[in-house]
ModelCIF file with pLDDT and N, C-alpha, C, O atoms, coordinates in Angstrom:
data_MODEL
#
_entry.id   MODEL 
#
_entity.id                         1 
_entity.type                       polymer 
_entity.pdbx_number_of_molecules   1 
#
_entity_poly.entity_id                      1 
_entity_poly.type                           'polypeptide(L)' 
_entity_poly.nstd_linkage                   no 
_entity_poly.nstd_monomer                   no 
_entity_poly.pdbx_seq_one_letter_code       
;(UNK)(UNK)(UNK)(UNK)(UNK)(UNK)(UNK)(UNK)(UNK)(UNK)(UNK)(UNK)(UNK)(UNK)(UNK)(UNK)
(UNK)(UNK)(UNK)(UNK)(UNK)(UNK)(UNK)(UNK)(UNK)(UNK)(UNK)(UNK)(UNK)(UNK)(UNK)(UNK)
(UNK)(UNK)(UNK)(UNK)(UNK)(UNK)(UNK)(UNK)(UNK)(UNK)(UNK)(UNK)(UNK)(UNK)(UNK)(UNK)
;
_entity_poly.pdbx_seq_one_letter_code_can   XXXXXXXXXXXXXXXXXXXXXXXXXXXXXXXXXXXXXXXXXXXXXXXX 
_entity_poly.pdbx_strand_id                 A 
#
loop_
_entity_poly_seq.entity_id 
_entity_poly_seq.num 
_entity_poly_seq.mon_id 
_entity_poly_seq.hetero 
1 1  UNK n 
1 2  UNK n 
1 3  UNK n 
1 4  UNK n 
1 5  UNK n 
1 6  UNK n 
1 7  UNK n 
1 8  UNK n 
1 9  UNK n 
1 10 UNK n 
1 11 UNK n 
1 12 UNK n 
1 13 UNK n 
1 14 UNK n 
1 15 UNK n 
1 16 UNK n 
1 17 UNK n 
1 18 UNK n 
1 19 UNK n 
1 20 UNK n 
1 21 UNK n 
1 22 UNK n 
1 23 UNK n 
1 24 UNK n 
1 25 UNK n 
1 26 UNK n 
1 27 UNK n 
1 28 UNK n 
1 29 UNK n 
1 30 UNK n 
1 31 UNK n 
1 32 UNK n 
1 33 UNK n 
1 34 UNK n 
1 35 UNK n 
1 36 UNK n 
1 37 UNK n 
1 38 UNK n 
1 39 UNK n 
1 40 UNK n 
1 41 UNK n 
1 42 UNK n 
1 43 UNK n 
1 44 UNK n 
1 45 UNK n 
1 46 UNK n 
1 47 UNK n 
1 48 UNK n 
#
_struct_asym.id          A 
_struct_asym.entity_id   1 
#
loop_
_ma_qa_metric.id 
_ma_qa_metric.mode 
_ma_qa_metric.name 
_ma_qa_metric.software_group_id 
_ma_qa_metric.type 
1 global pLDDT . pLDDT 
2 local  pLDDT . pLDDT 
#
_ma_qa_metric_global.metric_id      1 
_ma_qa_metric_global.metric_value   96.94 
_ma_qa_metric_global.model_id       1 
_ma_qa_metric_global.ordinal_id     1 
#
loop_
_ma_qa_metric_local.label_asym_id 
_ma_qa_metric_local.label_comp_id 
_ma_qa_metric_local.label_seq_id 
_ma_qa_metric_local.metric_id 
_ma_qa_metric_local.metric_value 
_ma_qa_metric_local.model_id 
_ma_qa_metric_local.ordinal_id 
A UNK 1  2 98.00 1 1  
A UNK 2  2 98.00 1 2  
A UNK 3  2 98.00 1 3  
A UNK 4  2 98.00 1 4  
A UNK 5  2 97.00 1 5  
A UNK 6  2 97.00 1 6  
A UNK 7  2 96.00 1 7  
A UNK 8  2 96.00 1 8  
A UNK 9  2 95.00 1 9  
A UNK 10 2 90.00 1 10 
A UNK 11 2 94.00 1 11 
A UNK 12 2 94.00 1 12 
A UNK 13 2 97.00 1 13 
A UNK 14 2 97.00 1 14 
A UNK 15 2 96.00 1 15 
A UNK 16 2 96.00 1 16 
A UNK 17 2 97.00 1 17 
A UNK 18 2 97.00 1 18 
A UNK 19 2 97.00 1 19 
A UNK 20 2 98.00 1 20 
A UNK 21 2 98.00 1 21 
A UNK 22 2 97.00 1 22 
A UNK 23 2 97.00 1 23 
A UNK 24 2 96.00 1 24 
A UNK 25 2 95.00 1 25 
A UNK 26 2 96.00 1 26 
A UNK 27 2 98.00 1 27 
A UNK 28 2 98.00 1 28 
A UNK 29 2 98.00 1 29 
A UNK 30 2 98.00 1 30 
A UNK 31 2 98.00 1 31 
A UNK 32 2 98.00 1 32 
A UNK 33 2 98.00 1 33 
A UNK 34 2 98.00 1 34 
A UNK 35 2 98.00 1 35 
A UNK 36 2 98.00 1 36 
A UNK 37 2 97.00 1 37 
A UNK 38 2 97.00 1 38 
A UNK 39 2 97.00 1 39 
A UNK 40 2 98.00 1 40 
A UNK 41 2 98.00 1 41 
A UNK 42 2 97.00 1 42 
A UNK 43 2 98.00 1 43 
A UNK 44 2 98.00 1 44 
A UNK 45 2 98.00 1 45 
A UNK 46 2 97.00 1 46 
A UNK 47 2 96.00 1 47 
A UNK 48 2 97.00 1 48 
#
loop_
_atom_site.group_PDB 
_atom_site.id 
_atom_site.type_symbol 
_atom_site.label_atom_id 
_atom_site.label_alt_id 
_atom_site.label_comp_id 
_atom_site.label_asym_id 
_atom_site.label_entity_id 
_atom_site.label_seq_id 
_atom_site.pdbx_PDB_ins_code 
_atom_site.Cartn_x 
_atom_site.Cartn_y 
_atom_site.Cartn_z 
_atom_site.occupancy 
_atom_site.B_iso_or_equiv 
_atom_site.pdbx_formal_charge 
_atom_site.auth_seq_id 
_atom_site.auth_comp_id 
_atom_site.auth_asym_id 
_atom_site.auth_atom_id 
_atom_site.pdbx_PDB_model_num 
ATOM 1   N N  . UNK A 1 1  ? 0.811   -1.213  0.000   1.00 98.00 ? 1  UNK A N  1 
ATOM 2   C CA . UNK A 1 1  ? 0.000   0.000   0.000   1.00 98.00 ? 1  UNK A CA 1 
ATOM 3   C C  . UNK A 1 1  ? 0.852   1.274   0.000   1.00 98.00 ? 1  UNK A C  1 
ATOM 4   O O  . UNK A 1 1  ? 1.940   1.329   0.573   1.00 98.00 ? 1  UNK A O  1 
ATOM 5   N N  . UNK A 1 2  ? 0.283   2.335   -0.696  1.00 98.00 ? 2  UNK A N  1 
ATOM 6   C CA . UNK A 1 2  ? 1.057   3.744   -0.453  1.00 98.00 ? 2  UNK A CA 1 
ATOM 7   C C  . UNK A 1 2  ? -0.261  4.368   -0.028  1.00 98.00 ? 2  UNK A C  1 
ATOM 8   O O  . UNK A 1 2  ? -1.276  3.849   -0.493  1.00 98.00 ? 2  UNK A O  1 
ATOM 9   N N  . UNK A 1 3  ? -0.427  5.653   0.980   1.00 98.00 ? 3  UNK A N  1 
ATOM 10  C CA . UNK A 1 3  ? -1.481  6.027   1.656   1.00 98.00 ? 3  UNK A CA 1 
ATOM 11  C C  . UNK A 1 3  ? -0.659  7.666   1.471   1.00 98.00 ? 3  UNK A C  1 
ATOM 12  O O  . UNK A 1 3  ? 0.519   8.019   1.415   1.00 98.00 ? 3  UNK A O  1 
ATOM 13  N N  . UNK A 1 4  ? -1.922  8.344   1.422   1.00 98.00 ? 4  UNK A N  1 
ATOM 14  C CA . UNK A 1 4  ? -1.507  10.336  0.514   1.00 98.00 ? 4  UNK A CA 1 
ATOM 15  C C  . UNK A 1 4  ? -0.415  11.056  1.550   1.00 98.00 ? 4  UNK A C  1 
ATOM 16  O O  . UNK A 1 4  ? 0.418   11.906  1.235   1.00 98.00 ? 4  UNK A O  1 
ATOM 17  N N  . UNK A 1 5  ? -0.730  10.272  3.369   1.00 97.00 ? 5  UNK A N  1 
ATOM 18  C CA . UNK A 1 5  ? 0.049   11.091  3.960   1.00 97.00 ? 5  UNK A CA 1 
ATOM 19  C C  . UNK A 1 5  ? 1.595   10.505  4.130   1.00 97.00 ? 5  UNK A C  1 
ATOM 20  O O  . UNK A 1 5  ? 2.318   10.877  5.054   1.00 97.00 ? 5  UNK A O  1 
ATOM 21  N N  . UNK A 1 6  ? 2.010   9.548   3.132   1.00 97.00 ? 6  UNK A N  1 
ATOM 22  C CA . UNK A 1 6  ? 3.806   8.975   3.043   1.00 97.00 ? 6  UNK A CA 1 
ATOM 23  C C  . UNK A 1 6  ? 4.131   10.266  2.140   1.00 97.00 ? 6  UNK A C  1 
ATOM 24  O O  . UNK A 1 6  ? 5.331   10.446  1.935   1.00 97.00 ? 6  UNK A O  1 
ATOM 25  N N  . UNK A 1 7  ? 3.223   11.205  1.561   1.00 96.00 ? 7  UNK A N  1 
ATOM 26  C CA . UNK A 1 7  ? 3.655   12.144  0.303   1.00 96.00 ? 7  UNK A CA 1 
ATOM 27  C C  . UNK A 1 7  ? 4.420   13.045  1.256   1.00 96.00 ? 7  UNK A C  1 
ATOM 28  O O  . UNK A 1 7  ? 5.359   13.741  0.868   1.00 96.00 ? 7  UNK A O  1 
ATOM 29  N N  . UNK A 1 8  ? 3.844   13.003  2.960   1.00 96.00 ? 8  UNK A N  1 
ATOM 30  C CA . UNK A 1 8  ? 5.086   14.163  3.792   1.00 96.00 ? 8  UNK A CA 1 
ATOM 31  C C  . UNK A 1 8  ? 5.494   13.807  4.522   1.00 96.00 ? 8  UNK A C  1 
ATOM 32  O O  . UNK A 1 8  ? 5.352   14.175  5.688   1.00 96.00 ? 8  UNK A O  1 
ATOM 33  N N  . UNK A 1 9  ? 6.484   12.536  3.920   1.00 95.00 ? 9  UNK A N  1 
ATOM 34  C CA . UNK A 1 9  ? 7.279   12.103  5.221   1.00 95.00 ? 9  UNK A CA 1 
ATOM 35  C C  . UNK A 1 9  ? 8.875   11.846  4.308   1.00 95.00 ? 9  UNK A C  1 
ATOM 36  O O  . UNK A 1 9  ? 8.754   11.716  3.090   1.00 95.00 ? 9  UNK A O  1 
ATOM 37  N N  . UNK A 1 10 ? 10.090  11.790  4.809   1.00 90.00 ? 10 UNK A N  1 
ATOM 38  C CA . UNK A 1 10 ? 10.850  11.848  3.955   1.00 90.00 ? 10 UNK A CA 1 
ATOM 39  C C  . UNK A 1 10 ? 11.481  10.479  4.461   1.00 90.00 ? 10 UNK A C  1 
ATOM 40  O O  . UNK A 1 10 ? 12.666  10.301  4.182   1.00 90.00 ? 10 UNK A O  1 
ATOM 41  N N  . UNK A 1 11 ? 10.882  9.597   5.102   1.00 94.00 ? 11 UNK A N  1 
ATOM 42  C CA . UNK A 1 11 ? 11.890  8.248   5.209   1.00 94.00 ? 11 UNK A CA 1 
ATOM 43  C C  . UNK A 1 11 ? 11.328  7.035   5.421   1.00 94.00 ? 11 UNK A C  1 
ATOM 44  O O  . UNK A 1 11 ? 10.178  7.118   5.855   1.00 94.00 ? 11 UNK A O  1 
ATOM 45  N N  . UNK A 1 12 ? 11.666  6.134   5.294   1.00 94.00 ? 12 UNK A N  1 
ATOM 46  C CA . UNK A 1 12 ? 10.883  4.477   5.513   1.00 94.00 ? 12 UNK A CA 1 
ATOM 47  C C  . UNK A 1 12 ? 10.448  4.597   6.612   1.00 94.00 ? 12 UNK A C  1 
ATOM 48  O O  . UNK A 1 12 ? 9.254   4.866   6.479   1.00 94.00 ? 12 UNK A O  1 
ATOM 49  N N  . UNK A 1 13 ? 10.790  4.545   7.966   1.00 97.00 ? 13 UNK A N  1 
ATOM 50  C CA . UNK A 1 13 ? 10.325  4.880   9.144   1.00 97.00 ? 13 UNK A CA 1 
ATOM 51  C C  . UNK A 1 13 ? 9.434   5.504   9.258   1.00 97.00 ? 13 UNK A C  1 
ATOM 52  O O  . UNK A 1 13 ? 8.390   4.970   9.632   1.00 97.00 ? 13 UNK A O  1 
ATOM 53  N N  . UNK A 1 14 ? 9.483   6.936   8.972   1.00 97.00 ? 14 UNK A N  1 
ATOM 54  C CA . UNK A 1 14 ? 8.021   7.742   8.770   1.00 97.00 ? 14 UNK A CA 1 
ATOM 55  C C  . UNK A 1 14 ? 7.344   7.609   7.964   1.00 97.00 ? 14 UNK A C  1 
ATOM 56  O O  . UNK A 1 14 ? 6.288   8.231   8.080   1.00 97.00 ? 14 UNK A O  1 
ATOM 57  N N  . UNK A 1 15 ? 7.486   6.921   6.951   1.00 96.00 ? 15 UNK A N  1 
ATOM 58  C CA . UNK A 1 15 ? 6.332   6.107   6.548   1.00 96.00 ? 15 UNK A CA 1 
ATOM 59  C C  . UNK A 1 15 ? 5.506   5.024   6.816   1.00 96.00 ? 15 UNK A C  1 
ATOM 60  O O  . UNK A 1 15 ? 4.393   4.763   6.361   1.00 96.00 ? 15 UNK A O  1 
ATOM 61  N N  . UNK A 1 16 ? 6.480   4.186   7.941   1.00 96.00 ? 16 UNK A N  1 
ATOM 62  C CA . UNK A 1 16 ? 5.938   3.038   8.367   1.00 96.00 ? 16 UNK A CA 1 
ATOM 63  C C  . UNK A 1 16 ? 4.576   3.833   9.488   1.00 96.00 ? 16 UNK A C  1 
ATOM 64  O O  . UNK A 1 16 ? 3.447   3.418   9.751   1.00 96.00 ? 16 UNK A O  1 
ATOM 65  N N  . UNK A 1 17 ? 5.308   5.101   9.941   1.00 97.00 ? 17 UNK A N  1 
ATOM 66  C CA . UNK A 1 17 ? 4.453   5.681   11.136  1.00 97.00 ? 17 UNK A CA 1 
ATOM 67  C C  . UNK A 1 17 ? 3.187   5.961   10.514  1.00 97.00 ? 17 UNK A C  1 
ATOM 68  O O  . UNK A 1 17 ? 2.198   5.316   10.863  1.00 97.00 ? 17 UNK A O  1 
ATOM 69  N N  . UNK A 1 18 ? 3.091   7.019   9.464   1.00 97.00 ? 18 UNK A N  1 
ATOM 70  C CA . UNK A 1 18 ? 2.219   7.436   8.776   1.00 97.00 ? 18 UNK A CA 1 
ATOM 71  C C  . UNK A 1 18 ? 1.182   5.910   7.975   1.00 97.00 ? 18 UNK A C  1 
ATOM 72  O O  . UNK A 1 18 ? 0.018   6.222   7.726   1.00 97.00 ? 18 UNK A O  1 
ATOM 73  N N  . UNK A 1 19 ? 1.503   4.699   7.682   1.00 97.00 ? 19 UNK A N  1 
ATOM 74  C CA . UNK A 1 19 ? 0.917   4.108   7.707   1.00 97.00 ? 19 UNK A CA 1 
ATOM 75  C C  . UNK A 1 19 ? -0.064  3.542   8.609   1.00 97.00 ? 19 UNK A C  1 
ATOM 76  O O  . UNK A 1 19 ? -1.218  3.258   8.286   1.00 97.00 ? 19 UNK A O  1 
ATOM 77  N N  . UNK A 1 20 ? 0.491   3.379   9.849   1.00 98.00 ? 20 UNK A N  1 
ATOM 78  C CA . UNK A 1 20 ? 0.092   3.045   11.363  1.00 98.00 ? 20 UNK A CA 1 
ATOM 79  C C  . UNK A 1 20 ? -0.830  3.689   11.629  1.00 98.00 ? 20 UNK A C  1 
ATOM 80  O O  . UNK A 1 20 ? -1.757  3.086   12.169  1.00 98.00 ? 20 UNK A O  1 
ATOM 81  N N  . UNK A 1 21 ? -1.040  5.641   11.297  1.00 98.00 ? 21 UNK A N  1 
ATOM 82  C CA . UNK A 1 21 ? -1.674  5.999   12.112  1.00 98.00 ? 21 UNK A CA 1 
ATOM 83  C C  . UNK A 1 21 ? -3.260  5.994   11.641  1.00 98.00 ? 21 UNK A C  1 
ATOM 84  O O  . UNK A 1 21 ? -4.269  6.398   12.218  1.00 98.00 ? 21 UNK A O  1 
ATOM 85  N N  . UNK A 1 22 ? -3.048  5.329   10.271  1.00 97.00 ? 22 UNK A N  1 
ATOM 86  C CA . UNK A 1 22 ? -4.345  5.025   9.324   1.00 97.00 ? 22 UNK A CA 1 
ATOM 87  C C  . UNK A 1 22 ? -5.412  4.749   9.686   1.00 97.00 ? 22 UNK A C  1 
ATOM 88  O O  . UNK A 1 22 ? -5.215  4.318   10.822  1.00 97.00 ? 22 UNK A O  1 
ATOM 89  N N  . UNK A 1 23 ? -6.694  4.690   9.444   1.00 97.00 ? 23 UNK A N  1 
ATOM 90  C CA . UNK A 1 23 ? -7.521  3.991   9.573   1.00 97.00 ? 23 UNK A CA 1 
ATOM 91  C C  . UNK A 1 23 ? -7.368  2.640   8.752   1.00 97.00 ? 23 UNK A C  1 
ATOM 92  O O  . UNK A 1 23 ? -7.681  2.589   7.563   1.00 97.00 ? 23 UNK A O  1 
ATOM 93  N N  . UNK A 1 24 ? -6.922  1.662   9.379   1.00 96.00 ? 24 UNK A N  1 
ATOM 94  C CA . UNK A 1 24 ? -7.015  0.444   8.667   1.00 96.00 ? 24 UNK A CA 1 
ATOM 95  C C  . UNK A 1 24 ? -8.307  -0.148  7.998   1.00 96.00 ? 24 UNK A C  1 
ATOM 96  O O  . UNK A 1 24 ? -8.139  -1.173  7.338   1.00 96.00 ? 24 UNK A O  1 
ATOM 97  N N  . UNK A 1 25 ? -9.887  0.497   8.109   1.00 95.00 ? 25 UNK A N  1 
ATOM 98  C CA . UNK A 1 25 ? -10.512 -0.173  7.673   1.00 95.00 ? 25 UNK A CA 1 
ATOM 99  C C  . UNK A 1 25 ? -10.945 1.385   6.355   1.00 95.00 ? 25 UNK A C  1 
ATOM 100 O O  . UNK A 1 25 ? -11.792 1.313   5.465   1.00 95.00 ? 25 UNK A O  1 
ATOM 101 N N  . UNK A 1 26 ? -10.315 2.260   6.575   1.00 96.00 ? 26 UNK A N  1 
ATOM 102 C CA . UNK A 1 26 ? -10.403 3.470   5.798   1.00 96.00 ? 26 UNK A CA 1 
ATOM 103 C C  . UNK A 1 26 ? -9.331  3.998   4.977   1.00 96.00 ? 26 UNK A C  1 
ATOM 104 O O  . UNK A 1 26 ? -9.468  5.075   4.397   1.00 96.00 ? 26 UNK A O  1 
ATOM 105 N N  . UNK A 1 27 ? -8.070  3.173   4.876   1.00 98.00 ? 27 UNK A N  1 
ATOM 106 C CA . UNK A 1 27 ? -6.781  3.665   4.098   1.00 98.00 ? 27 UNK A CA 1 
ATOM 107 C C  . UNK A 1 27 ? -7.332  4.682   3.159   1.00 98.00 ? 27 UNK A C  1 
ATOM 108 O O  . UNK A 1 27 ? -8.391  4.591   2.539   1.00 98.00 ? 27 UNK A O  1 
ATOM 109 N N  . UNK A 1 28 ? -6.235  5.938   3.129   1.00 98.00 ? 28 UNK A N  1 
ATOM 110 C CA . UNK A 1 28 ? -6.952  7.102   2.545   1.00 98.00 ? 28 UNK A CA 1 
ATOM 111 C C  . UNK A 1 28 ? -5.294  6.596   0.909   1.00 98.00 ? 28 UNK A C  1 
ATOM 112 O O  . UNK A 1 28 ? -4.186  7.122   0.818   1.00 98.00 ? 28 UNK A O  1 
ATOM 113 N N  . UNK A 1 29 ? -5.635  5.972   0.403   1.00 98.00 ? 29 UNK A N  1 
ATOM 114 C CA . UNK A 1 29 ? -4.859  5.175   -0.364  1.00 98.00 ? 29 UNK A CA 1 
ATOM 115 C C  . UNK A 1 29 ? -4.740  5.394   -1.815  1.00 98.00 ? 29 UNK A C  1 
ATOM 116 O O  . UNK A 1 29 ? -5.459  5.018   -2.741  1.00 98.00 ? 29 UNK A O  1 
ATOM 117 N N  . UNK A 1 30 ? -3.322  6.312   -1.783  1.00 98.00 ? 30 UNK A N  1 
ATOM 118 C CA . UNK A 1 30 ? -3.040  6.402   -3.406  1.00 98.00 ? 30 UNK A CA 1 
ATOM 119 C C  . UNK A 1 30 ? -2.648  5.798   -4.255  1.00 98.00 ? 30 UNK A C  1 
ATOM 120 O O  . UNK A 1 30 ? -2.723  6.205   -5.415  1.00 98.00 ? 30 UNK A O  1 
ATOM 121 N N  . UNK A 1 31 ? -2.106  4.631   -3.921  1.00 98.00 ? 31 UNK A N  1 
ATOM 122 C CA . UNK A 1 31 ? -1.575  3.245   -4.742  1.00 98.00 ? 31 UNK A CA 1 
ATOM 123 C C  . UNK A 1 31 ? -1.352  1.979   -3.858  1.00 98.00 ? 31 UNK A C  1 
ATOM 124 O O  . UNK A 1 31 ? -0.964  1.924   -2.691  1.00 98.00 ? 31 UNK A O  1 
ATOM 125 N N  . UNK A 1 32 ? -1.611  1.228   -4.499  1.00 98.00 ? 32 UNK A N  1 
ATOM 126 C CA . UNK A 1 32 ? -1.728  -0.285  -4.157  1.00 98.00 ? 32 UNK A CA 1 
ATOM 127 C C  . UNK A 1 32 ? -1.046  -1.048  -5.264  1.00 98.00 ? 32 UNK A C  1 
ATOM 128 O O  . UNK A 1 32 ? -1.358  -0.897  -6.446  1.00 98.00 ? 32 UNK A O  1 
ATOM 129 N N  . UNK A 1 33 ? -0.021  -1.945  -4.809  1.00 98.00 ? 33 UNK A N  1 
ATOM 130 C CA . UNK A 1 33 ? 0.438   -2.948  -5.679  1.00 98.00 ? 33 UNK A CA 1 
ATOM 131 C C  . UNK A 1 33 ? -0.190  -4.119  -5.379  1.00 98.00 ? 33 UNK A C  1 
ATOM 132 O O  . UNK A 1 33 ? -0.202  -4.460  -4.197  1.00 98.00 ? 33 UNK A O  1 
ATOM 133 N N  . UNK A 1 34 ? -0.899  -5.047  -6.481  1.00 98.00 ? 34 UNK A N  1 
ATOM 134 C CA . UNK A 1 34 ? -1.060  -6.406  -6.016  1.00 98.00 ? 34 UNK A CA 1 
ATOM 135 C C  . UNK A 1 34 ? -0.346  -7.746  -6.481  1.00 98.00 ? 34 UNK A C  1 
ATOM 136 O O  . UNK A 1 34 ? 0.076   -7.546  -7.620  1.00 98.00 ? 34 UNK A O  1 
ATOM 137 N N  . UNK A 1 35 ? -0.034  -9.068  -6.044  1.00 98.00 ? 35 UNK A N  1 
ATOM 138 C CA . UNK A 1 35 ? 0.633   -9.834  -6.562  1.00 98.00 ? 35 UNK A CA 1 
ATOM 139 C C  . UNK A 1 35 ? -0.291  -11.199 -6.158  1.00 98.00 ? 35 UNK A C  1 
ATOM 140 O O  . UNK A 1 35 ? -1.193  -11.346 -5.334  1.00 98.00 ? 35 UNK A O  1 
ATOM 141 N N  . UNK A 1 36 ? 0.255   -11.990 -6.978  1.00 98.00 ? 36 UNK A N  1 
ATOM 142 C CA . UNK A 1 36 ? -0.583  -13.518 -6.535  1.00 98.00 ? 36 UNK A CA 1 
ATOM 143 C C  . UNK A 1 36 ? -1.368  -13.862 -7.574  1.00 98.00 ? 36 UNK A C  1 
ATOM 144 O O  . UNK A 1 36 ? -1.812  -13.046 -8.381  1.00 98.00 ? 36 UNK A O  1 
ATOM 145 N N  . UNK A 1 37 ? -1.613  -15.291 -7.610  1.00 97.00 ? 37 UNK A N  1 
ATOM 146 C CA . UNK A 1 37 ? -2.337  -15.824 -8.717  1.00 97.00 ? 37 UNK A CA 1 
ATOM 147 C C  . UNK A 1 37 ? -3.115  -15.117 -9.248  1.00 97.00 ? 37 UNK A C  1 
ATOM 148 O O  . UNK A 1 37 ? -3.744  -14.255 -8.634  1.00 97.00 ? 37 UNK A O  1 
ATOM 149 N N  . UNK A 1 38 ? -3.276  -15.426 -10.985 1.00 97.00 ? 38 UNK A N  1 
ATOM 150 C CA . UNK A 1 38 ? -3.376  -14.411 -12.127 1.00 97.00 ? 38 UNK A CA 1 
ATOM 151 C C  . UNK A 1 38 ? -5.071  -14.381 -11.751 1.00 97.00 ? 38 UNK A C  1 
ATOM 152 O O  . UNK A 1 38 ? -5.339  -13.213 -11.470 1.00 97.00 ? 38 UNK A O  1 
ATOM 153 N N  . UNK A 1 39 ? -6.170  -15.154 -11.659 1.00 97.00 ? 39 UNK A N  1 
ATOM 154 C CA . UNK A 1 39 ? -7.058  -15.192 -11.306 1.00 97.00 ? 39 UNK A CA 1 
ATOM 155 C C  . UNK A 1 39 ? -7.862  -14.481 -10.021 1.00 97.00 ? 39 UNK A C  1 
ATOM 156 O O  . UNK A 1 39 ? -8.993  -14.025 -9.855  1.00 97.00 ? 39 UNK A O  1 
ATOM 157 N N  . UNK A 1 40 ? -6.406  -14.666 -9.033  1.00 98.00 ? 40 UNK A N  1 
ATOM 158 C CA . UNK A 1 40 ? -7.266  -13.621 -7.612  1.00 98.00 ? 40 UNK A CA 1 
ATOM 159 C C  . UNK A 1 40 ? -7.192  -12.456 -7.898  1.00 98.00 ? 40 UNK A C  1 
ATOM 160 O O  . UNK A 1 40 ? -8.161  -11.742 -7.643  1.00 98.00 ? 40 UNK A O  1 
ATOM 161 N N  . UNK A 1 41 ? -5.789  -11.785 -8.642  1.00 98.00 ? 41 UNK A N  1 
ATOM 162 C CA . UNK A 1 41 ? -5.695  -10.618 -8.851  1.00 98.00 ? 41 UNK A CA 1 
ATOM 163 C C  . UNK A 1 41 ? -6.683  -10.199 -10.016 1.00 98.00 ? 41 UNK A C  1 
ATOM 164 O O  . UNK A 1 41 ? -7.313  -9.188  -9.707  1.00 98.00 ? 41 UNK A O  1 
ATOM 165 N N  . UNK A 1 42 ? -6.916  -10.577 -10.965 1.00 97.00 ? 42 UNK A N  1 
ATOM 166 C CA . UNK A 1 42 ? -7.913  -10.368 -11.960 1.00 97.00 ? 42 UNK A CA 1 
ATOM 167 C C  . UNK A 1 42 ? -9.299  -9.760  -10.906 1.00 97.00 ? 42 UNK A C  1 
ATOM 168 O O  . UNK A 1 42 ? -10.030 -8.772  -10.979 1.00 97.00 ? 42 UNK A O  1 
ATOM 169 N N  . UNK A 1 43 ? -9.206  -10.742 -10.089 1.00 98.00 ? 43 UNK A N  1 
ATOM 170 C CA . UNK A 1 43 ? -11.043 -10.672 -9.134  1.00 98.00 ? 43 UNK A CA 1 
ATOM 171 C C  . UNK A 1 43 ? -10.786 -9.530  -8.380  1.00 98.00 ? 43 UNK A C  1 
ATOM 172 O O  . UNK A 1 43 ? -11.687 -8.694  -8.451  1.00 98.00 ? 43 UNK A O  1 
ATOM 173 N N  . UNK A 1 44 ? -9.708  -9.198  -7.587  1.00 98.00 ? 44 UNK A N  1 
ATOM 174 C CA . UNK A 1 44 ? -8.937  -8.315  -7.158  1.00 98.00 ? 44 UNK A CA 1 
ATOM 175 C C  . UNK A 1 44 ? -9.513  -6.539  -7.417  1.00 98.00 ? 44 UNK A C  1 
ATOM 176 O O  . UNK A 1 44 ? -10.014 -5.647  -6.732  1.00 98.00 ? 44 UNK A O  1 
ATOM 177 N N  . UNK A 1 45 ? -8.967  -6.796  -9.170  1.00 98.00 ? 45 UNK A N  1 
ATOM 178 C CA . UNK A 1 45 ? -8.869  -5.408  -10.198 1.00 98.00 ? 45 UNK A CA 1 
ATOM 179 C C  . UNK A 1 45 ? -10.224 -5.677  -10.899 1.00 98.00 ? 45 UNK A C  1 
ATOM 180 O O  . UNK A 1 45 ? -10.418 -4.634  -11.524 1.00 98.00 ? 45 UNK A O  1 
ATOM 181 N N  . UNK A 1 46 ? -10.675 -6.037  -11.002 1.00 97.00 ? 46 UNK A N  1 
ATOM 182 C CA . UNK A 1 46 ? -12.234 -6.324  -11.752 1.00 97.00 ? 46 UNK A CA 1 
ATOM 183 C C  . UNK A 1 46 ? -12.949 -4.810  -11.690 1.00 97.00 ? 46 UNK A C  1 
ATOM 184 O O  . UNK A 1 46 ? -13.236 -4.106  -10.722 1.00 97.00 ? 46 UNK A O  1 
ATOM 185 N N  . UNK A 1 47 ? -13.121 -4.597  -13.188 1.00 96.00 ? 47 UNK A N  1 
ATOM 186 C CA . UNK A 1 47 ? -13.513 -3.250  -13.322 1.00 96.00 ? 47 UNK A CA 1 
ATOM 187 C C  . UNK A 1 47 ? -12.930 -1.973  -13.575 1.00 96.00 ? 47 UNK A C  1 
ATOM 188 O O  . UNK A 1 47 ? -13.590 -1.118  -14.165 1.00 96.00 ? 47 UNK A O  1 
ATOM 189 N N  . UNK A 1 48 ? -11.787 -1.757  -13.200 1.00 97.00 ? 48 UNK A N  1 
ATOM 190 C CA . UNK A 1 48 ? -10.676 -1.294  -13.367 1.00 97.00 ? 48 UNK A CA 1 
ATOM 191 C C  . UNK A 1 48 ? -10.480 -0.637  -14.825 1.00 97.00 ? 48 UNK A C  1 
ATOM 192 O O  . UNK A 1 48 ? -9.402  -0.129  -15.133 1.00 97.00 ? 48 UNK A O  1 
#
């Protein structure tokens, strides 16, 4: 996951923080990478 507030943090650490302080069921989320069988990810991105 990348979430809008890593855009003001300048290091892995403060990003790990700025992830943390998320709403985990609300990630305010500007990119997402996904990986894993071609089928889950398809179901995954569906619509897209």
């Amino acid at each position: 996951p990348y979430v809008h507030a890593m855009f003001t943090t300048g290091h892995d650490e403060a990003n790990r923080q700025a992830f943390l302080a998320e709403d985990a069921d609300n990630l305010n989320l500007v990119g997402l990478a996904l990986h894993g069988p071609k089928k889950a990810v398809d179901k995954a991105i569906k619509g897209l």
